[in-house]
N, C-alpha and C. Protein backbone atom coordinates (compact mmCIF):
# COMPACT_ATOMS: atom_id res chain seq x y z
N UNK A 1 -17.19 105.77 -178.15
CA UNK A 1 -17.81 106.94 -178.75
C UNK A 1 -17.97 108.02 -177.68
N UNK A 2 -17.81 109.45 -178.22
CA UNK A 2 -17.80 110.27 -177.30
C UNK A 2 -19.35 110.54 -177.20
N UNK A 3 -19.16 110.79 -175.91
CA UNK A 3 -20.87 111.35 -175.21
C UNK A 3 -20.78 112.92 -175.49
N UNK A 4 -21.89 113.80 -175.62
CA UNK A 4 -21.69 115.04 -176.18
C UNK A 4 -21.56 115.90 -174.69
N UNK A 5 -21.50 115.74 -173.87
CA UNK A 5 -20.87 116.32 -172.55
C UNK A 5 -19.44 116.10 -172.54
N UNK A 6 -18.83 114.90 -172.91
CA UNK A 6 -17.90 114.91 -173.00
C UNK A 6 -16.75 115.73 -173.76
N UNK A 7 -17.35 116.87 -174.82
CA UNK A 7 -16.47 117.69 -175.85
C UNK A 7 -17.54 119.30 -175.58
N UNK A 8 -18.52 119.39 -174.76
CA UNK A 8 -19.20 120.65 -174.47
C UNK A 8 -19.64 120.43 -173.47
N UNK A 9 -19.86 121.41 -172.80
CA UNK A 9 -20.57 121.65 -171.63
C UNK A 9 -21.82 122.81 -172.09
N UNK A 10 -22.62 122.34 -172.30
CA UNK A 10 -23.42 123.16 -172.87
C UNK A 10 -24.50 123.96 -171.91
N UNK A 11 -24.21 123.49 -170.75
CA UNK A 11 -24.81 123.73 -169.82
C UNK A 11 -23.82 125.05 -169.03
N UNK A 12 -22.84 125.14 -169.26
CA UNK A 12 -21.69 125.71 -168.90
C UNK A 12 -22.40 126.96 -169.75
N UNK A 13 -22.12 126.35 -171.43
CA UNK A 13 -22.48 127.55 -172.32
C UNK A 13 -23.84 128.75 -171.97
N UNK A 14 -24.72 128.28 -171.05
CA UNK A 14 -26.17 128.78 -170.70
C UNK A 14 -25.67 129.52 -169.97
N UNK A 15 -25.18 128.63 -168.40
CA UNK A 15 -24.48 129.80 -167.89
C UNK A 15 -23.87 131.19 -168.38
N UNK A 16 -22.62 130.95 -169.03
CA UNK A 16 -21.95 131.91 -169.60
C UNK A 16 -22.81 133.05 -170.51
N UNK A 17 -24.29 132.42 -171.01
CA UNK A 17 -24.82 133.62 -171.73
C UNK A 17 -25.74 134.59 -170.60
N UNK A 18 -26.30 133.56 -169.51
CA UNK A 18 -26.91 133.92 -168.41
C UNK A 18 -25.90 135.31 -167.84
N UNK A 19 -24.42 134.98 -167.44
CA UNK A 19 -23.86 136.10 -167.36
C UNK A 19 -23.47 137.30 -168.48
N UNK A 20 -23.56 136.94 -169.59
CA UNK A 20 -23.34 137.86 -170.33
C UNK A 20 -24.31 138.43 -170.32
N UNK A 21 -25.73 138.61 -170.05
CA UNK A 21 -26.77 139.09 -170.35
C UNK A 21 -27.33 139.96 -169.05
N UNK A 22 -26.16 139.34 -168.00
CA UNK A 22 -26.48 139.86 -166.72
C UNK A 22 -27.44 139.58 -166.08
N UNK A 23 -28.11 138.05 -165.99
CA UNK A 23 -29.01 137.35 -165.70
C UNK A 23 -29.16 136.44 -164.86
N UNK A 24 -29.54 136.77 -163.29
CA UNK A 24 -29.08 135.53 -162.51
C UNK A 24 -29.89 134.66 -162.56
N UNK A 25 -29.32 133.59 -161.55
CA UNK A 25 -30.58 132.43 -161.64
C UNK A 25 -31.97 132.80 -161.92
N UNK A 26 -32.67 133.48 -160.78
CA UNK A 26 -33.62 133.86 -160.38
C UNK A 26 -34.17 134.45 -161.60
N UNK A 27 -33.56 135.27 -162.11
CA UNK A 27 -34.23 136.15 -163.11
C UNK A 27 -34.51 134.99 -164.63
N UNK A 28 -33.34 134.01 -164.51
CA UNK A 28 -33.24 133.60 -165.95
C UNK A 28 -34.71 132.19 -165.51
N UNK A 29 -34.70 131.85 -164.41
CA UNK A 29 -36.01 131.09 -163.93
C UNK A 29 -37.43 131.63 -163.79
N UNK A 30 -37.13 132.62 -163.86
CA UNK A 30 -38.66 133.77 -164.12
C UNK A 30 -39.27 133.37 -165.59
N UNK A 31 -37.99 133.91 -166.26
CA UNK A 31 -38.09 133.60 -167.73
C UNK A 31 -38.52 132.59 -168.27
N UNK A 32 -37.88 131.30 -167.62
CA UNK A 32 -38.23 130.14 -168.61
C UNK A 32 -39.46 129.75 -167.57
N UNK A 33 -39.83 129.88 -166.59
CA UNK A 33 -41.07 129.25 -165.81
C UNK A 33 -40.78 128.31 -165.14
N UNK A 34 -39.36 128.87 -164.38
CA UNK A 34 -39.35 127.18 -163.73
C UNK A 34 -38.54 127.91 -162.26
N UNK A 35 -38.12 126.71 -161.73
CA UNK A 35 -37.85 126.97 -159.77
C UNK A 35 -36.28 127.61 -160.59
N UNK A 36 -35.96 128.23 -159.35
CA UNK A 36 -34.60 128.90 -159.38
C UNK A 36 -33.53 127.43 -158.88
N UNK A 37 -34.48 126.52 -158.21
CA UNK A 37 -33.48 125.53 -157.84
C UNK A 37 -33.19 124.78 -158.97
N UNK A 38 -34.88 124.62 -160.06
CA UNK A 38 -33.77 123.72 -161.20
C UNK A 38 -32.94 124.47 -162.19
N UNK A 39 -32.98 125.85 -162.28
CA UNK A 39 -31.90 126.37 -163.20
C UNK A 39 -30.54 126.27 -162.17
N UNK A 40 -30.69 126.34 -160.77
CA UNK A 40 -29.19 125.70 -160.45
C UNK A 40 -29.00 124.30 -160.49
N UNK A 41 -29.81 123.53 -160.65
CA UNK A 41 -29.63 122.29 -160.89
C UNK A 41 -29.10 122.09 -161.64
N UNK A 42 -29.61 122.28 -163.15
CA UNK A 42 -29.37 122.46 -164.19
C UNK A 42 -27.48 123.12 -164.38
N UNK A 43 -27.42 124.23 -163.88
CA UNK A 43 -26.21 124.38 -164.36
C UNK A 43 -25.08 123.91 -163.73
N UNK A 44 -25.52 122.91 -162.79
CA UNK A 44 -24.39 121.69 -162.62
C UNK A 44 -24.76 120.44 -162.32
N UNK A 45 -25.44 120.40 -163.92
CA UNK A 45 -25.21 118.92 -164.36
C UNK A 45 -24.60 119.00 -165.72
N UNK A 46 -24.39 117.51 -166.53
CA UNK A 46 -23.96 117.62 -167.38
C UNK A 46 -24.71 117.46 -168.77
N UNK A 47 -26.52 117.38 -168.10
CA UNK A 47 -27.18 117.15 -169.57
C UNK A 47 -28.11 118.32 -169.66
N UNK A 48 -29.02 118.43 -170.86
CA UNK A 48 -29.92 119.15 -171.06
C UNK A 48 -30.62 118.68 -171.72
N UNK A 49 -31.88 118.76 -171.83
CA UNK A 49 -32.76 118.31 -172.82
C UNK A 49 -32.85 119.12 -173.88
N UNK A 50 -33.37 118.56 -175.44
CA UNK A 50 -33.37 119.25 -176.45
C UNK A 50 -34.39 120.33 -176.21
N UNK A 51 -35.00 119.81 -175.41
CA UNK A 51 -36.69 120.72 -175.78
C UNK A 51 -36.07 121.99 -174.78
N UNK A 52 -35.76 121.80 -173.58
CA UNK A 52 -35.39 123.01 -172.80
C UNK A 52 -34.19 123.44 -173.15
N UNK A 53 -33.27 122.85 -174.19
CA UNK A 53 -32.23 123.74 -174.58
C UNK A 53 -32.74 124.94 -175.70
N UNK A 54 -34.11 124.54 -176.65
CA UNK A 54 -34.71 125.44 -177.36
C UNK A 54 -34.98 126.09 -176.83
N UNK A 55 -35.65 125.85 -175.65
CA UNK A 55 -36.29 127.00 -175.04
C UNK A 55 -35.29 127.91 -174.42
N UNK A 56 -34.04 127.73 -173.84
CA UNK A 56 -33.47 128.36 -173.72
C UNK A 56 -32.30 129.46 -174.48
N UNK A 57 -32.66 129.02 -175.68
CA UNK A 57 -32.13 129.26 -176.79
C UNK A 57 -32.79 130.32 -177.24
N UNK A 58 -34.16 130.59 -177.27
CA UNK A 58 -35.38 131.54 -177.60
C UNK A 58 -35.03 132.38 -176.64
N UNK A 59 -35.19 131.93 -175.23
CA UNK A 59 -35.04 133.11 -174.19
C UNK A 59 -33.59 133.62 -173.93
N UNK A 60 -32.67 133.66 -174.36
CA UNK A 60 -31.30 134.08 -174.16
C UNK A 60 -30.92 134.18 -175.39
N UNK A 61 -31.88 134.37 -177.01
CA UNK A 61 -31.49 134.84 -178.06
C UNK A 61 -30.24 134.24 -178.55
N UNK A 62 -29.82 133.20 -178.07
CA UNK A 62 -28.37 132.60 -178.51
C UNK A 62 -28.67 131.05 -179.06
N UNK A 63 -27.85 130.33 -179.87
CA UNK A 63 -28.41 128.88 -180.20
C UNK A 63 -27.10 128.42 -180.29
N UNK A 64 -27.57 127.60 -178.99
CA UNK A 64 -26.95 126.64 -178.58
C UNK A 64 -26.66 125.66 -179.27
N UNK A 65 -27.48 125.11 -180.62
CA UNK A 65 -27.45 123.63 -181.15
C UNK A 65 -26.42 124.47 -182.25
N UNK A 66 -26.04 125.51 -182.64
CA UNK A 66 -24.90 125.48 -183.52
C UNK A 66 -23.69 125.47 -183.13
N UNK A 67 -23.23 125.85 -181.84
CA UNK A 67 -22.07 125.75 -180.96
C UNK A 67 -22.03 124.46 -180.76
N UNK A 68 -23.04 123.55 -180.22
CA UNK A 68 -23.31 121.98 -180.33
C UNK A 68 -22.12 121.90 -182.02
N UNK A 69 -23.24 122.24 -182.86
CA UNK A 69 -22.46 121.84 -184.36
C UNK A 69 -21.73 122.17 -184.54
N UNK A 70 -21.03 123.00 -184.31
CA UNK A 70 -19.21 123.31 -184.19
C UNK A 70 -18.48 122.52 -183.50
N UNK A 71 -18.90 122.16 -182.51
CA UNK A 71 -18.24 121.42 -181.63
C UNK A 71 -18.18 120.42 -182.25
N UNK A 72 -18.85 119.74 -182.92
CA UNK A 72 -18.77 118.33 -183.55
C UNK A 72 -18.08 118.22 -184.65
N UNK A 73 -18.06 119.20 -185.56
CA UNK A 73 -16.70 119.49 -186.85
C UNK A 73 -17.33 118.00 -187.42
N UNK A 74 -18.64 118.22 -187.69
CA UNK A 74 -18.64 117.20 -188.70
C UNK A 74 -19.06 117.91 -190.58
N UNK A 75 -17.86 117.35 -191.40
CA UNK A 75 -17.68 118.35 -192.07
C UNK A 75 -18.94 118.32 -193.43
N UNK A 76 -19.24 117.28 -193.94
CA UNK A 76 -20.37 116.87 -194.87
C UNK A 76 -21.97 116.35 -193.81
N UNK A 77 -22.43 117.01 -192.67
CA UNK A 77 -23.74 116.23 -192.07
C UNK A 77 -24.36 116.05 -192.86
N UNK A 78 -25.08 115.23 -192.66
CA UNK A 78 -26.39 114.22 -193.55
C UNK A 78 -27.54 114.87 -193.30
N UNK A 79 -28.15 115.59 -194.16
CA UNK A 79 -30.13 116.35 -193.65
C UNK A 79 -30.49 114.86 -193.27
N UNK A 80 -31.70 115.12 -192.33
CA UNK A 80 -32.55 114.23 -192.25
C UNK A 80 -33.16 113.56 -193.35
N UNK A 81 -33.38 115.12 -194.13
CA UNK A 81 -34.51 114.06 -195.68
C UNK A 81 -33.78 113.64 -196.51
N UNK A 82 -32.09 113.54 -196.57
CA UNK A 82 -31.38 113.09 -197.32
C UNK A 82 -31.54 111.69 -196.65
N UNK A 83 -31.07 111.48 -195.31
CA UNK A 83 -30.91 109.99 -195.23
C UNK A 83 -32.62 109.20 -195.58
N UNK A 84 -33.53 109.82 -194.89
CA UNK A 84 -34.74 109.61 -195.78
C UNK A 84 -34.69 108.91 -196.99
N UNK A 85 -34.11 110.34 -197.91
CA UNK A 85 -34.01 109.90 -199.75
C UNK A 85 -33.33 108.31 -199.61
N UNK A 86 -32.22 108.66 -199.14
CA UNK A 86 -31.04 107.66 -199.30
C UNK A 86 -31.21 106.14 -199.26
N UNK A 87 -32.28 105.82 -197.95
CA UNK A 87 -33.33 104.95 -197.30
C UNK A 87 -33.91 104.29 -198.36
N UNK A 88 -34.68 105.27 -199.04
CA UNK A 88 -35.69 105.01 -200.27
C UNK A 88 -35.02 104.60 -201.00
N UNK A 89 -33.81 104.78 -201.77
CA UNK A 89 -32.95 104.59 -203.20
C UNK A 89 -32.50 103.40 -202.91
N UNK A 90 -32.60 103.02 -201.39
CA UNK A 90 -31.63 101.97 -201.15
C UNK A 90 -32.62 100.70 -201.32
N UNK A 91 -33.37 100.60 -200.38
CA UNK A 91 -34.44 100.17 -200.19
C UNK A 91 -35.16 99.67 -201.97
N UNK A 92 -35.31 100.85 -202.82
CA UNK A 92 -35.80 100.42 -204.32
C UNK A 92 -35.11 99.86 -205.25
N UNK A 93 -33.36 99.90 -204.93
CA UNK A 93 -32.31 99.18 -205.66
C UNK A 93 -32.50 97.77 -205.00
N UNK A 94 -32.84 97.47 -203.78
CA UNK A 94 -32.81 96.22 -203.34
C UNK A 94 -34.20 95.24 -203.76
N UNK A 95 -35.21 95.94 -203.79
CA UNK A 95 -36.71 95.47 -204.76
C UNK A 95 -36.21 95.14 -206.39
N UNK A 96 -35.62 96.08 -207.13
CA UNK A 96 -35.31 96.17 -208.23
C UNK A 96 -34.55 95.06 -208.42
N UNK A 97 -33.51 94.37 -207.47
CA UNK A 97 -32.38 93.17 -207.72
C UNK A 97 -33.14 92.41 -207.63
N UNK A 98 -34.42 91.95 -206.57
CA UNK A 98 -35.19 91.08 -206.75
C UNK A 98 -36.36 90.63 -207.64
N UNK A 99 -36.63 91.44 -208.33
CA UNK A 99 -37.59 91.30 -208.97
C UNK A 99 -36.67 91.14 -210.67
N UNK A 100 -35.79 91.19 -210.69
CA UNK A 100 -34.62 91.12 -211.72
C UNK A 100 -34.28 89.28 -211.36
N UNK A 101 -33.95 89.11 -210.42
CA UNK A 101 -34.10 87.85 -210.05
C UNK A 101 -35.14 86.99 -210.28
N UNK A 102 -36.42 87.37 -209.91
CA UNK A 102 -37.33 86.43 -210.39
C UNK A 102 -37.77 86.60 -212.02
N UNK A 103 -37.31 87.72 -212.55
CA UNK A 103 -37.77 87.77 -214.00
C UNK A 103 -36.48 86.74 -214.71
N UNK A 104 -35.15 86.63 -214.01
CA UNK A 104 -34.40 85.53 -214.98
C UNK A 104 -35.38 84.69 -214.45
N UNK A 105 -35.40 84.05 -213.37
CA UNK A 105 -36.45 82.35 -213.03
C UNK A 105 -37.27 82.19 -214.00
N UNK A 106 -38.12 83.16 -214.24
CA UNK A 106 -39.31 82.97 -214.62
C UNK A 106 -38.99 82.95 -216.35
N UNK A 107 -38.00 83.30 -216.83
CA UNK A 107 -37.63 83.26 -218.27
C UNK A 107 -36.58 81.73 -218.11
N UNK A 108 -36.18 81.39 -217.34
CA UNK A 108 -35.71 79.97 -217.23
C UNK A 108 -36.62 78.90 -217.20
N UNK A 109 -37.49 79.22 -216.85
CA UNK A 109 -38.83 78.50 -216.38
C UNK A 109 -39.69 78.52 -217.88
N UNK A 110 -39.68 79.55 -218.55
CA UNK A 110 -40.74 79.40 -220.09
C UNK A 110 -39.58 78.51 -221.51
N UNK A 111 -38.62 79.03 -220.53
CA UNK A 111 -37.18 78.20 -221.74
C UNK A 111 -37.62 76.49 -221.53
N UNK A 112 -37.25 76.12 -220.03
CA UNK A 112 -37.99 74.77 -220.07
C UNK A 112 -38.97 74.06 -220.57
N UNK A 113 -40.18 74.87 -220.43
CA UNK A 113 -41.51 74.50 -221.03
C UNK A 113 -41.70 74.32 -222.17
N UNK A 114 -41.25 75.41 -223.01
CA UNK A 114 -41.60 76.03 -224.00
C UNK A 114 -40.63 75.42 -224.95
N UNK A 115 -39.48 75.10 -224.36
CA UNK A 115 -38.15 75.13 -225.43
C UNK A 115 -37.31 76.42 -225.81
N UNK A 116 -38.43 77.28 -225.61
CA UNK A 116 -37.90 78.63 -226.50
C UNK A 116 -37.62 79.67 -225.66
N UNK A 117 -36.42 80.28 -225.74
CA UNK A 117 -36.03 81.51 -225.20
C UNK A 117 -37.51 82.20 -225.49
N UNK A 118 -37.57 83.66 -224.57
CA UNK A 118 -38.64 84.59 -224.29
C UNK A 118 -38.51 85.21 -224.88
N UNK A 119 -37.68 85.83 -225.97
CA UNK A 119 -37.54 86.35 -227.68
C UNK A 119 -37.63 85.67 -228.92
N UNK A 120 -38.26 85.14 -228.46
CA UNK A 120 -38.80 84.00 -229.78
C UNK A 120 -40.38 83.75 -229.27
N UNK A 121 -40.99 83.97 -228.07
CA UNK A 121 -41.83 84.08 -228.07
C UNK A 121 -42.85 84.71 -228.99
């Protein structure tokens, strides 16, 4: 499986808005509140965190997590509250088979006793 550094450099991408904006280290580390050494840190490595990619996303007016989603060309994504839903439906079809299960037992079980099917009851 590909690692997501492996198909973006998204860290690359910061850079590149850092220059488009005409923003050097220094200035773009003012901004976010941090050392000028970790925004060069930062722009040569190969990860980022979600939380400081938002934030950098806010402060350089650009979003990064949709260039992320391009990059990934995934063509139907799943919402979160869909797989949620999905979870649930799944999850209540699998209660529903069981409890379908114990209602034949339990109508096998009054047939024995009883003699009589549970419509003749």
């Amino acid at each position: 499986m590909k690692r997501p550094n492996d198909f973006i450099s998204i860290n690359g991408s910061i850079k590149r808005q850092m220059d488009n904006q005409k923003l050097s280290p220094a200035e773009f580390a003012r901004m976010a509140r941090v050392s000028t050494a970790s925004i060069l840190r930062m722009i040569n490595t190969d990860t980022c965190s979600v939380h400081r990619l938002a934030q950098y996303s806010k402060l350089l007016n650009y979003n990064f997590f949709a260039e992320i989603s391009h990059e990934l060309k995934i063509e139907k994504p799943e919402s979160p509250a869909e797989s949620t839903f999905i979870a649930t439906i799944n999850d209540l079809n699998k209660q529903l088979s069981e409890k379908e299960a114990e209602i034949t037992t339990l109508k096998r079980m009054i047939k024995l006793v009883t003699g009589k099917n549970t419509d003749e009851i």
